[in-house]
PDB file of N, CA and C in Angstrom:
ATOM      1  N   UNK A   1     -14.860  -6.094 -17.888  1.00  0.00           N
ATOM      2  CA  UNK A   1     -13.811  -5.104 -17.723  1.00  0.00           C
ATOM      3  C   UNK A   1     -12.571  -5.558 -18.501  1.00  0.00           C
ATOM      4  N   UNK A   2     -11.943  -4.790 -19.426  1.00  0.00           N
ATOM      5  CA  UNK A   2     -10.198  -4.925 -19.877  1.00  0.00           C
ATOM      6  C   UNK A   2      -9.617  -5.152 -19.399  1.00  0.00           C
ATOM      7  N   UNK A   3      -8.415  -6.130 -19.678  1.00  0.00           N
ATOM      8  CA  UNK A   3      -7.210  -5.930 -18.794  1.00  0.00           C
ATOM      9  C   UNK A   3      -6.474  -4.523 -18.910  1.00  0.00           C
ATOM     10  N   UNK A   4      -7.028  -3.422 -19.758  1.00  0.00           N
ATOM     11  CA  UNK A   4      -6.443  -1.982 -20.118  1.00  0.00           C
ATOM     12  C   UNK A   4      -7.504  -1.401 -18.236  1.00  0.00           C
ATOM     13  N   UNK A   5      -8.514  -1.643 -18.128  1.00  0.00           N
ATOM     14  CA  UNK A   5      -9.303  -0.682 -17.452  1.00  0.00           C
ATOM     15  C   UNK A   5      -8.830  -1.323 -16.013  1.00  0.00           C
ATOM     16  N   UNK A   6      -8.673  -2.833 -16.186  1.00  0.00           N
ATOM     17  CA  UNK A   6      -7.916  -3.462 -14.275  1.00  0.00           C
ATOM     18  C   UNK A   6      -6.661  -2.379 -14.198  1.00  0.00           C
ATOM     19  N   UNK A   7      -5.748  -2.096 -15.592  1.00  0.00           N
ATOM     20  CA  UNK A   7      -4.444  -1.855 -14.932  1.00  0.00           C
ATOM     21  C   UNK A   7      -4.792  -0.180 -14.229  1.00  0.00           C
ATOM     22  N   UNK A   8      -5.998   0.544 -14.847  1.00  0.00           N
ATOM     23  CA  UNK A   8      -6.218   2.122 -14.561  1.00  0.00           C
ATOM     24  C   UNK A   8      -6.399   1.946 -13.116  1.00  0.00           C
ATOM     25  N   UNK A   9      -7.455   1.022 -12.882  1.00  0.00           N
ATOM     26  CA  UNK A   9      -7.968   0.700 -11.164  1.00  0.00           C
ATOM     27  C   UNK A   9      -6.705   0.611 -10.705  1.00  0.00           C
ATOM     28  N   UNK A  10      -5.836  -0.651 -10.829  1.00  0.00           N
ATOM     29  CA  UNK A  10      -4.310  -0.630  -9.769  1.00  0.00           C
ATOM     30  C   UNK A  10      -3.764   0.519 -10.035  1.00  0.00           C
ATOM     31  N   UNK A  11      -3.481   1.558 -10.525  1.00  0.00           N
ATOM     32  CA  UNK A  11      -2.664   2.336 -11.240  1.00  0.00           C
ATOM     33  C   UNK A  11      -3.184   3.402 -10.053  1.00  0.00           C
ATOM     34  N   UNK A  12      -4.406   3.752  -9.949  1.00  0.00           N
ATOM     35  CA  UNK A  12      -5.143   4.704  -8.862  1.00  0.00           C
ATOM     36  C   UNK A  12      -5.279   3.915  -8.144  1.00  0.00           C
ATOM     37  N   UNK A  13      -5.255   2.901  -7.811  1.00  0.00           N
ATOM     38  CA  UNK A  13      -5.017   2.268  -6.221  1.00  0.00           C
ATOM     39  C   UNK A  13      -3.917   2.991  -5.819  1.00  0.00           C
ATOM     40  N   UNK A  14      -2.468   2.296  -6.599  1.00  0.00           N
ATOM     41  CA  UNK A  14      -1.296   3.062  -6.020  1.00  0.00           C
ATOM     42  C   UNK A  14      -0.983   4.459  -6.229  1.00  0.00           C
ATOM     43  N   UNK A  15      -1.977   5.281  -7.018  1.00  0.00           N
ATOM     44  CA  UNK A  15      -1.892   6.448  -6.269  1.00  0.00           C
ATOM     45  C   UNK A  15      -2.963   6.985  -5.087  1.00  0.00           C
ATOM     46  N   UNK A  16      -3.505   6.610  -4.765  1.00  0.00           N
ATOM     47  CA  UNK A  16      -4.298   6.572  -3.399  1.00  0.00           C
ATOM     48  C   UNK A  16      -3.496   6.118  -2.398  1.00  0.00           C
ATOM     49  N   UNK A  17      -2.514   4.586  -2.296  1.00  0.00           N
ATOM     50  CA  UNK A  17      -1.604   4.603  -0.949  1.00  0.00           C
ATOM     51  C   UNK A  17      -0.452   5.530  -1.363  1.00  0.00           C
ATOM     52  N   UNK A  18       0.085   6.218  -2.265  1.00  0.00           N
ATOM     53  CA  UNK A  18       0.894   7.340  -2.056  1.00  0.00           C
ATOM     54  C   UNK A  18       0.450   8.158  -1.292  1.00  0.00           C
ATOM     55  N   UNK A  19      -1.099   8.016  -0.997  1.00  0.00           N
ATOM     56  CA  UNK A  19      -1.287   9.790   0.027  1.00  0.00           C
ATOM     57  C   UNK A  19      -1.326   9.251   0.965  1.00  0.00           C
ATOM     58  N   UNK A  20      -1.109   7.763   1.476  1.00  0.00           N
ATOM     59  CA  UNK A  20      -1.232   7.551   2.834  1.00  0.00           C
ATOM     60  C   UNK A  20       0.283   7.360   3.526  1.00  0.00           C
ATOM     61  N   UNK A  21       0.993   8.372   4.272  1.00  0.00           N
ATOM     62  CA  UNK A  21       1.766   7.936   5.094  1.00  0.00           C
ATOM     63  C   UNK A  21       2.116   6.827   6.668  1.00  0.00           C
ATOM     64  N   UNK A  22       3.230   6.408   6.860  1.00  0.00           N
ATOM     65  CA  UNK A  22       3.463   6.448   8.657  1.00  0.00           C
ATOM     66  C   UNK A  22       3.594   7.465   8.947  1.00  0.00           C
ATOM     67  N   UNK A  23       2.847   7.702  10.275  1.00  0.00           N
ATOM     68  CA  UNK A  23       3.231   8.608  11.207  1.00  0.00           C
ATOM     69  C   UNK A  23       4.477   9.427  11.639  1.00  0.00           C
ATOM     70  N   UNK A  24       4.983   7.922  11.356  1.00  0.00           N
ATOM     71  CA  UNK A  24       6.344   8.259  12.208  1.00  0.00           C
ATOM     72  C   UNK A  24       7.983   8.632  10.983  1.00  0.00           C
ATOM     73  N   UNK A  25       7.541   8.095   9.916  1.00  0.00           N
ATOM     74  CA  UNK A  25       8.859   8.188   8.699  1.00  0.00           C
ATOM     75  C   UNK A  25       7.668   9.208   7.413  1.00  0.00           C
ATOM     76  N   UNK A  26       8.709  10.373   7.036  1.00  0.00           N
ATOM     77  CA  UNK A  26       7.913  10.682   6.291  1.00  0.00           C
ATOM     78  C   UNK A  26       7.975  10.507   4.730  1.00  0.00           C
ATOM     79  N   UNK A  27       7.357   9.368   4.843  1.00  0.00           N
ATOM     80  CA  UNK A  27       7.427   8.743   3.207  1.00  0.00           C
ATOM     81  C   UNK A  27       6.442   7.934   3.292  1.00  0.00           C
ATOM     82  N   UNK A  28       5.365   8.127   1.734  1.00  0.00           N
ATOM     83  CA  UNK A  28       4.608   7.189   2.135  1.00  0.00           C
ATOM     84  C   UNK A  28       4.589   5.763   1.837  1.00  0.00           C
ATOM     85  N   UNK A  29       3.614   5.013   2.301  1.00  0.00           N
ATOM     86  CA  UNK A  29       3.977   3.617   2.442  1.00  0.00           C
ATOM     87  C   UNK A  29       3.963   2.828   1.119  1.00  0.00           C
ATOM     88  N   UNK A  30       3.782   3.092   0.100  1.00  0.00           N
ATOM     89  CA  UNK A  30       4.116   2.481  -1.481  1.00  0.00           C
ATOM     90  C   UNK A  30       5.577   2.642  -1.438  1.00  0.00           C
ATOM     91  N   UNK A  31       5.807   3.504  -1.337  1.00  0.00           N
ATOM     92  CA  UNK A  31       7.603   3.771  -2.177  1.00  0.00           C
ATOM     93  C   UNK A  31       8.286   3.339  -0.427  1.00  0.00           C
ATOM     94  N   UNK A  32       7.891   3.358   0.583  1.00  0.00           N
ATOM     95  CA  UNK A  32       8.413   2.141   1.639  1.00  0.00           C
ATOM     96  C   UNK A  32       8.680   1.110   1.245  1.00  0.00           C
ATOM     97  N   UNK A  33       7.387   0.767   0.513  1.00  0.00           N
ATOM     98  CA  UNK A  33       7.443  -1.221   0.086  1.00  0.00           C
ATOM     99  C   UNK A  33       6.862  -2.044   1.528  1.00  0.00           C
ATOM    100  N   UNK A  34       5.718  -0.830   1.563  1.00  0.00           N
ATOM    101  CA  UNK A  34       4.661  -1.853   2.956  1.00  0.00           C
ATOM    102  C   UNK A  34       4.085  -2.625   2.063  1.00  0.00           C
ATOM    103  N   UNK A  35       3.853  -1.965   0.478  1.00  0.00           N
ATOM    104  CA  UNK A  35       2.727  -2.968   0.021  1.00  0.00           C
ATOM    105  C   UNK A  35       3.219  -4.201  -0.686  1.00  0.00           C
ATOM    106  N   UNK A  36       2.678  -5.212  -0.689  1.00  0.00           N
ATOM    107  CA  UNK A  36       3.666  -5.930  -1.222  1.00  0.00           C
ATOM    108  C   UNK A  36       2.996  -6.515  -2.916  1.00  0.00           C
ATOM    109  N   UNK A  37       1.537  -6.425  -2.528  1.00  0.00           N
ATOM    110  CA  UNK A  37       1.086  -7.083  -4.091  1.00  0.00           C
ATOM    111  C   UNK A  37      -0.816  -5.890  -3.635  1.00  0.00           C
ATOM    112  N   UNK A  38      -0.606  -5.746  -4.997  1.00  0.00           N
ATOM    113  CA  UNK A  38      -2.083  -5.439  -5.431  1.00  0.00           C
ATOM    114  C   UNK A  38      -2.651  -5.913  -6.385  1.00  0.00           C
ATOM    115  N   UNK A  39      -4.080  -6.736  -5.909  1.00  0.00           N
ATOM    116  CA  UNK A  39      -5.046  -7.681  -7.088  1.00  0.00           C
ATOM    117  C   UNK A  39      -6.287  -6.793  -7.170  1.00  0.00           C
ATOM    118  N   UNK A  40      -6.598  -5.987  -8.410  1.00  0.00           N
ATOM    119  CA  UNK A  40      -7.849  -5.434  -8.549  1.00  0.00           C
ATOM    120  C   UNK A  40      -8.777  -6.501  -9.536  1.00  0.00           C
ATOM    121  N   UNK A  41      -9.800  -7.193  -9.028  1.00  0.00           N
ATOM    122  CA  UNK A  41     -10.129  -7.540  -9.915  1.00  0.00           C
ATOM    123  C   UNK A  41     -11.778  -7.432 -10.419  1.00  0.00           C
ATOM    124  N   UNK A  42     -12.347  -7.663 -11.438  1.00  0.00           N
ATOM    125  CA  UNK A  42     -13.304  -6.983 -12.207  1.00  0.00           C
ATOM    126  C   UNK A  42     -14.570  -6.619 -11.482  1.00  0.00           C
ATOM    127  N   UNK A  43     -14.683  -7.701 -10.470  1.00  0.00           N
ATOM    128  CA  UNK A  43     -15.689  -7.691  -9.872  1.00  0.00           C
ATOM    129  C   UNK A  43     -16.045  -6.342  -8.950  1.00  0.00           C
ATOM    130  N   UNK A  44     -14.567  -6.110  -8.587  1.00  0.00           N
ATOM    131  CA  UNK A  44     -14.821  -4.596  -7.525  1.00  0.00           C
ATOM    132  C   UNK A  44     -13.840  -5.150  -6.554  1.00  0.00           C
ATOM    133  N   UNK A  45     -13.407  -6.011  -6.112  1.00  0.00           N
ATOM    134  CA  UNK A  45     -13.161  -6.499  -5.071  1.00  0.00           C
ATOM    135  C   UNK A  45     -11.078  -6.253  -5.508  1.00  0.00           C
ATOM    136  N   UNK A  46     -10.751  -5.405  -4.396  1.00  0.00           N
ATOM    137  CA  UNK A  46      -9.383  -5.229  -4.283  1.00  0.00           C
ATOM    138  C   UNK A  46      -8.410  -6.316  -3.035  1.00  0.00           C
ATOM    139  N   UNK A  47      -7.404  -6.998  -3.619  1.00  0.00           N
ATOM    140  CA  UNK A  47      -7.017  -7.682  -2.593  1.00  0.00           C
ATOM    141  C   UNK A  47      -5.597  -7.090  -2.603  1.00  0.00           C
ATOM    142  N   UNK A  48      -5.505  -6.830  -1.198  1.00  0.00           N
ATOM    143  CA  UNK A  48      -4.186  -5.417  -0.910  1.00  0.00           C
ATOM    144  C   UNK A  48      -3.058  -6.865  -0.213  1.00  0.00           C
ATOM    145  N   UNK A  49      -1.984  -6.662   0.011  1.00  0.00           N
ATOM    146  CA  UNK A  49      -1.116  -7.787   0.319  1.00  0.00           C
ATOM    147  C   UNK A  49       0.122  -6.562   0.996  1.00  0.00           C
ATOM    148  N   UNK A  50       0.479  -6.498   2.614  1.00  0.00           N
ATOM    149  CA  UNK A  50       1.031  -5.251   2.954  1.00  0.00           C
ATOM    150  C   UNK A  50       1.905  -5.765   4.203  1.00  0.00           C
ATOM    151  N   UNK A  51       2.642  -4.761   4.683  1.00  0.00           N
ATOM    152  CA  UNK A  51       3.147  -5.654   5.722  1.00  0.00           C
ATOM    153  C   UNK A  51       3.677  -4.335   6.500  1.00  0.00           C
ATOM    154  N   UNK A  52       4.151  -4.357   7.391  1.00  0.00           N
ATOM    155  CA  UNK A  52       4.783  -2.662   8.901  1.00  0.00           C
ATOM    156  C   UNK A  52       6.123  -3.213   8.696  1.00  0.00           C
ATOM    157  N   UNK A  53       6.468  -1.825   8.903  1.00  0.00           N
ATOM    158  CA  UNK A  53       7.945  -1.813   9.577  1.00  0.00           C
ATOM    159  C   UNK A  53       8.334  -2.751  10.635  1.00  0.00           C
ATOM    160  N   UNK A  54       7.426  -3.499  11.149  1.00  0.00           N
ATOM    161  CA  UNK A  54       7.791  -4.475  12.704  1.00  0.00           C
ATOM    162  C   UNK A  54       6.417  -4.771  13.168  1.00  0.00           C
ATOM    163  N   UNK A  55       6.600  -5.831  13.544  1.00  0.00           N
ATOM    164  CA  UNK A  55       5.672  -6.618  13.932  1.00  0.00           C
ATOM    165  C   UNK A  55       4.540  -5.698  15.111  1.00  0.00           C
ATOM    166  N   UNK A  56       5.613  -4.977  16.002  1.00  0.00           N
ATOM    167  CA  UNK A  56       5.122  -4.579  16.848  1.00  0.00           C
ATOM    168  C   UNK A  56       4.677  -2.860  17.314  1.00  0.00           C
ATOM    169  N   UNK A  57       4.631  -2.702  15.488  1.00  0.00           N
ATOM    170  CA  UNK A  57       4.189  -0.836  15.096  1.00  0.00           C
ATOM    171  C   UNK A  57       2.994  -0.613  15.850  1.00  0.00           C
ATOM    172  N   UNK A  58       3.585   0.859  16.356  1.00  0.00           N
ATOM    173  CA  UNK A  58       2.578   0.868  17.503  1.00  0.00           C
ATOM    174  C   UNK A  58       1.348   1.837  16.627  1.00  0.00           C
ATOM    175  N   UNK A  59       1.624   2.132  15.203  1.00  0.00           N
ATOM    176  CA  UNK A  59       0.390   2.597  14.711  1.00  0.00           C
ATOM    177  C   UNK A  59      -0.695   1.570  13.751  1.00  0.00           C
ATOM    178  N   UNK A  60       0.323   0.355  14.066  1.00  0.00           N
ATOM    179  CA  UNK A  60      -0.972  -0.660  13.446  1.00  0.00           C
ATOM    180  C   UNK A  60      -1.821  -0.556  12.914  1.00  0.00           C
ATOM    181  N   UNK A  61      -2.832   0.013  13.642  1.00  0.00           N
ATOM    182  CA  UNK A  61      -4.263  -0.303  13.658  1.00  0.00           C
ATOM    183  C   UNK A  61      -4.520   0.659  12.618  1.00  0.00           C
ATOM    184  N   UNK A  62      -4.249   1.798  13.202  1.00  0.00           N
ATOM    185  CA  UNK A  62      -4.292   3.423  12.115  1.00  0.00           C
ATOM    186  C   UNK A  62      -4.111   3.051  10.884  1.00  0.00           C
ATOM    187  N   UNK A  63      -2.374   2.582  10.450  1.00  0.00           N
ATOM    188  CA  UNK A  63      -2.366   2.572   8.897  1.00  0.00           C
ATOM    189  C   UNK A  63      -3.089   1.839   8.505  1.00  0.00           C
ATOM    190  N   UNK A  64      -3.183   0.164   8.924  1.00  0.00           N
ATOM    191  CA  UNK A  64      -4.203  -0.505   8.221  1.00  0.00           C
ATOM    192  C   UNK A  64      -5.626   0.272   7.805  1.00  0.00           C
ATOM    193  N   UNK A  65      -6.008   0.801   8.732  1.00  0.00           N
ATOM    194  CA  UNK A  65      -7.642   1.036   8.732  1.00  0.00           C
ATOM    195  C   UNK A  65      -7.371   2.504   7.703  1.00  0.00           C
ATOM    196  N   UNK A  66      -6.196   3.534   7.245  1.00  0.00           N
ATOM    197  CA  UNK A  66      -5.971   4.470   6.709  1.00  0.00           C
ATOM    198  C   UNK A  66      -5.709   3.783   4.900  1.00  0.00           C
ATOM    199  N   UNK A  67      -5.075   2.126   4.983  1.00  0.00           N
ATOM    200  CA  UNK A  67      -4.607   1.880   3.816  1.00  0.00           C
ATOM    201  C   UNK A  67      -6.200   1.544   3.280  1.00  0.00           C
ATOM    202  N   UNK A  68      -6.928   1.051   3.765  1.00  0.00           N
ATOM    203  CA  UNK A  68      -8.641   0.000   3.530  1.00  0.00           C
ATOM    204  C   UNK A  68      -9.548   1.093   2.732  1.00  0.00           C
ATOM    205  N   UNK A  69      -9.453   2.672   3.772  1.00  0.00           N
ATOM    206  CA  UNK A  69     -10.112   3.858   3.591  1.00  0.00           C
ATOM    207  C   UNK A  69      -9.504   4.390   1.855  1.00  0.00           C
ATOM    208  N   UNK A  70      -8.275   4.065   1.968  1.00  0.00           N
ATOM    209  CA  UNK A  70      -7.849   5.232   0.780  1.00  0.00           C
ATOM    210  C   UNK A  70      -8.121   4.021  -0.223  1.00  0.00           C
ATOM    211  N   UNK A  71      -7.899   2.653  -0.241  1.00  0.00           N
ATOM    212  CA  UNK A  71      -8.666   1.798  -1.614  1.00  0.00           C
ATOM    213  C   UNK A  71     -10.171   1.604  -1.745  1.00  0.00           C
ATOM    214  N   UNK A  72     -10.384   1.976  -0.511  1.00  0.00           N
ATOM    215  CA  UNK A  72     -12.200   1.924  -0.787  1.00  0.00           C
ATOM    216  C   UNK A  72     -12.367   2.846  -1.301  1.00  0.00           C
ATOM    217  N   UNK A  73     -11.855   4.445  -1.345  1.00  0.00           N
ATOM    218  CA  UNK A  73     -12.057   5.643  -1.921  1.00  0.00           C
ATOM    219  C   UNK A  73     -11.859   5.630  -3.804  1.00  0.00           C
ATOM    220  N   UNK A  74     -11.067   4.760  -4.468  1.00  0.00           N
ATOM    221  CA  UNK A  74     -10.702   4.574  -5.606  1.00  0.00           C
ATOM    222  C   UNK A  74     -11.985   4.058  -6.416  1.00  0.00           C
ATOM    223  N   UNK A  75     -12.377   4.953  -7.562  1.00  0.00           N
ATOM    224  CA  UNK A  75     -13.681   4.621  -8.116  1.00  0.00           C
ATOM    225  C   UNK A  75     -13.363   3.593  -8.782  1.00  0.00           C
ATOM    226  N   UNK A  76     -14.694   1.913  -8.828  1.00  0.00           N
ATOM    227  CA  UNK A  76     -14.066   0.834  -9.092  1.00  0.00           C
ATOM    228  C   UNK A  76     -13.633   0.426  -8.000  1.00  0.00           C
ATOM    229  N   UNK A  77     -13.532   0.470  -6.901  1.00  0.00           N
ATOM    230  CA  UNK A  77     -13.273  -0.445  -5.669  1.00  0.00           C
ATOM    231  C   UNK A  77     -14.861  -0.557  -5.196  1.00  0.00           C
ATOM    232  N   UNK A  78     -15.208  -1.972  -4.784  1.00  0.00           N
ATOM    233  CA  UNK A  78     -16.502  -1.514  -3.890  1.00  0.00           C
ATOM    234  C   UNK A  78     -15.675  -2.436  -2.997  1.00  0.00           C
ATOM    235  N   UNK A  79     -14.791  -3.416  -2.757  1.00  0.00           N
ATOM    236  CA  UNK A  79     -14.910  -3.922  -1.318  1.00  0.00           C
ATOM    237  C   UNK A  79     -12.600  -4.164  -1.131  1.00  0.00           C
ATOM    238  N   UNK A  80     -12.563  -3.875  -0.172  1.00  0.00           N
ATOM    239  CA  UNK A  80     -11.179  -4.160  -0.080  1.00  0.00           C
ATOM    240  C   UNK A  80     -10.903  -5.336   0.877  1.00  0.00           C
ATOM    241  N   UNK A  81     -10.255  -6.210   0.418  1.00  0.00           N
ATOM    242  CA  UNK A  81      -9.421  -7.619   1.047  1.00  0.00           C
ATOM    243  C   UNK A  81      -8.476  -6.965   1.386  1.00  0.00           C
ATOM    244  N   UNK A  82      -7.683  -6.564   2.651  1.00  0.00           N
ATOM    245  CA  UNK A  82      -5.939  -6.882   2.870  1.00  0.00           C
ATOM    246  C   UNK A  82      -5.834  -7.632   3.712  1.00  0.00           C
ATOM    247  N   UNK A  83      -4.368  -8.088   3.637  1.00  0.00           N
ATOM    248  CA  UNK A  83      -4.081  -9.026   3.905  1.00  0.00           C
ATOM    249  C   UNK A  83      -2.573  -8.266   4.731  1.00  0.00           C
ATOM    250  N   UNK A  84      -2.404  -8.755   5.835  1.00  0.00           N
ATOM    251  CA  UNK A  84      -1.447  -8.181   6.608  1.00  0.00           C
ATOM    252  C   UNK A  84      -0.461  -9.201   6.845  1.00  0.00           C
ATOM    253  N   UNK A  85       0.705  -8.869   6.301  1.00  0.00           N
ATOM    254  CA  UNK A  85       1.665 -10.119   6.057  1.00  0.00           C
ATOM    255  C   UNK A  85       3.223 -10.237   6.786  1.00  0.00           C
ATOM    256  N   UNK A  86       3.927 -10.952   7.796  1.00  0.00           N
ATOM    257  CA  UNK A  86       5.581 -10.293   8.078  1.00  0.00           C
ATOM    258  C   UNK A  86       6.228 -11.341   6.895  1.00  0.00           C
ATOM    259  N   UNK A  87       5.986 -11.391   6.250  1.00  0.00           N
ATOM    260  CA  UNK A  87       6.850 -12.672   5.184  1.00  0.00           C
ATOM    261  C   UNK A  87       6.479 -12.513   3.625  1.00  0.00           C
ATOM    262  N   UNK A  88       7.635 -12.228   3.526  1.00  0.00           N
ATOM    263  CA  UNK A  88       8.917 -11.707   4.278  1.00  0.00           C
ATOM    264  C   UNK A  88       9.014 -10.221   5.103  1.00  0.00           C
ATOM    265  N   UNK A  89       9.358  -9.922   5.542  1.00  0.00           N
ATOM    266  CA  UNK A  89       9.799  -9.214   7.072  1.00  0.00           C
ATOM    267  C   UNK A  89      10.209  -8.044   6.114  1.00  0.00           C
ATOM    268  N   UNK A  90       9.537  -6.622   6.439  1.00  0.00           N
ATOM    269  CA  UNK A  90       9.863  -5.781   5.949  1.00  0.00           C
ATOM    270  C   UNK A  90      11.465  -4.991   6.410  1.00  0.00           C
ATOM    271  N   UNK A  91      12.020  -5.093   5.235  1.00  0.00           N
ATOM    272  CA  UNK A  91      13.668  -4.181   5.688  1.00  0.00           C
ATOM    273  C   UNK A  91      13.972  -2.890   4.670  1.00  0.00           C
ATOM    274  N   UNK A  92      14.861  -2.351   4.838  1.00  0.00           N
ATOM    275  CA  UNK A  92      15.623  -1.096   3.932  1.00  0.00           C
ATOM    276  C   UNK A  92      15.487  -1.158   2.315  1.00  0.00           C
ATOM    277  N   UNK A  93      15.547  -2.668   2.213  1.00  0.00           N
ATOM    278  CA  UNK A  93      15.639  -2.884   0.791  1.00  0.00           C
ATOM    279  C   UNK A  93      14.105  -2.732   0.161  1.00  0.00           C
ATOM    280  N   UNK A  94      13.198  -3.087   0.815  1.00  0.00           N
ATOM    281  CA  UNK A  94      12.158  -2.886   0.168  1.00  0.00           C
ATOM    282  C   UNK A  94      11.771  -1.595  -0.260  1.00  0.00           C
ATOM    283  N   UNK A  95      12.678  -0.508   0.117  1.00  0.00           N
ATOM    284  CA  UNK A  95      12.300   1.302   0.244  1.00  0.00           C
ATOM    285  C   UNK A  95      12.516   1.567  -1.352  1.00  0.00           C
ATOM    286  N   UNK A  96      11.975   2.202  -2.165  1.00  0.00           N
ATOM    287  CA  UNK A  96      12.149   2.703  -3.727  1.00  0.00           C
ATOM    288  C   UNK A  96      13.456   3.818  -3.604  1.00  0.00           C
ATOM    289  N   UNK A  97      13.455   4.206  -4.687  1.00  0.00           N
ATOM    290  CA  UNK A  97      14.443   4.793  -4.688  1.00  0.00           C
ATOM    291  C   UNK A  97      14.318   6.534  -4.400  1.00  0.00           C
ATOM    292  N   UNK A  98      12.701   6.716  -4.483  1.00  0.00           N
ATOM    293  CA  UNK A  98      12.608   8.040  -4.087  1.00  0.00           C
ATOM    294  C   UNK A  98      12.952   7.769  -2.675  1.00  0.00           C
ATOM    295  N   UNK A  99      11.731   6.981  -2.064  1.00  0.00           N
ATOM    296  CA  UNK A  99      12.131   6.973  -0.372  1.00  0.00           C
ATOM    297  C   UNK A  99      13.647   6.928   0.124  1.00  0.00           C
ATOM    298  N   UNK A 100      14.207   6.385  -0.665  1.00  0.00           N
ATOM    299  CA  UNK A 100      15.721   6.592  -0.147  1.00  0.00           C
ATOM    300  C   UNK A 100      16.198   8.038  -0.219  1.00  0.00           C
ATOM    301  N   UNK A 101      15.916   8.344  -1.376  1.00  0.00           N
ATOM    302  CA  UNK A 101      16.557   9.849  -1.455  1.00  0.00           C
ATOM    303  C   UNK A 101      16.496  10.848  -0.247  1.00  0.00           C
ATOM    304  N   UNK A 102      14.472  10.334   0.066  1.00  0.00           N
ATOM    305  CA  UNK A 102      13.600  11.702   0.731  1.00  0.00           C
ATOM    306  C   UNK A 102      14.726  11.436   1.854  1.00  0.00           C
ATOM    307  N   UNK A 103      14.887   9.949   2.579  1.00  0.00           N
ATOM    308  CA  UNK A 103      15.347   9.718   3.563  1.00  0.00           C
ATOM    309  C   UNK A 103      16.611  10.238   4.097  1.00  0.00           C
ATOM    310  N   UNK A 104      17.437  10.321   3.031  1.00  0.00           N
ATOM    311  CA  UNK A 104      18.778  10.648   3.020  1.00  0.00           C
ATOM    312  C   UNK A 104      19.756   9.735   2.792  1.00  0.00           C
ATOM    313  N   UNK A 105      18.778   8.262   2.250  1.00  0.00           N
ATOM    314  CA  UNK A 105      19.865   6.738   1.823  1.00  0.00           C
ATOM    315  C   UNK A 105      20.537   6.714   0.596  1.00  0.00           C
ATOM    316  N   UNK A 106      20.708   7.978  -0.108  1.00  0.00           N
ATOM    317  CA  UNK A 106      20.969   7.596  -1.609  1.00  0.00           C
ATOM    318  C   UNK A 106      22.285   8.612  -1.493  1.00  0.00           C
TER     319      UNK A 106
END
């Protein structure tokens, strides 16, 4: 595989977690900055690097198992690694600049 054809795979990775929102904020979790690193590499194997709003999100379980679904769906994924991380500790700053807008931070 190219390093031209890895960057298409990450490229539709992150548009696949654009369609996945929180529940609860409506923006989805890329332009949040839940994700923190994406490794596609040749073999098939995606390693996702992500982290919640708080330790103690009570939809946990959901997004994870919603973020796994939408990179397994990306043609060129056959197996997804994430990795669920608080470190660093997700805050405001990690939000893009659309999410700020949608939000009303800009």
């Amino acid at each position: 595989m190219t390093p031209s054809e890895i960057l298409d795979v990450e490229q539709a990775i992150v548009a696949a977690l654009k369609a996945v929102f929180d529940p609860e904020i409506p923006v989805n979790i890329y332009d949040m900055g839940l994700i923190y690193d994406i490794d596609y590499q040749p073999d098939g194997v995606a390693h996702v690097t992500m982290t919640l709003t708080a330790p103690n999100c009570p939809v946990a379980d959901t997004l994870v198992e919603n973020v796994k679904n939408a990179v397994a769906g990306v043609e060129g994924v056959r197996e997804v690694d994430l990795t669920l991380t608080f470190d660093p500790p997700w805050d405001k700053s990690h939000l893009s600049d659309e999410a700020k807008l949608e939000l009303g931070l800009l």
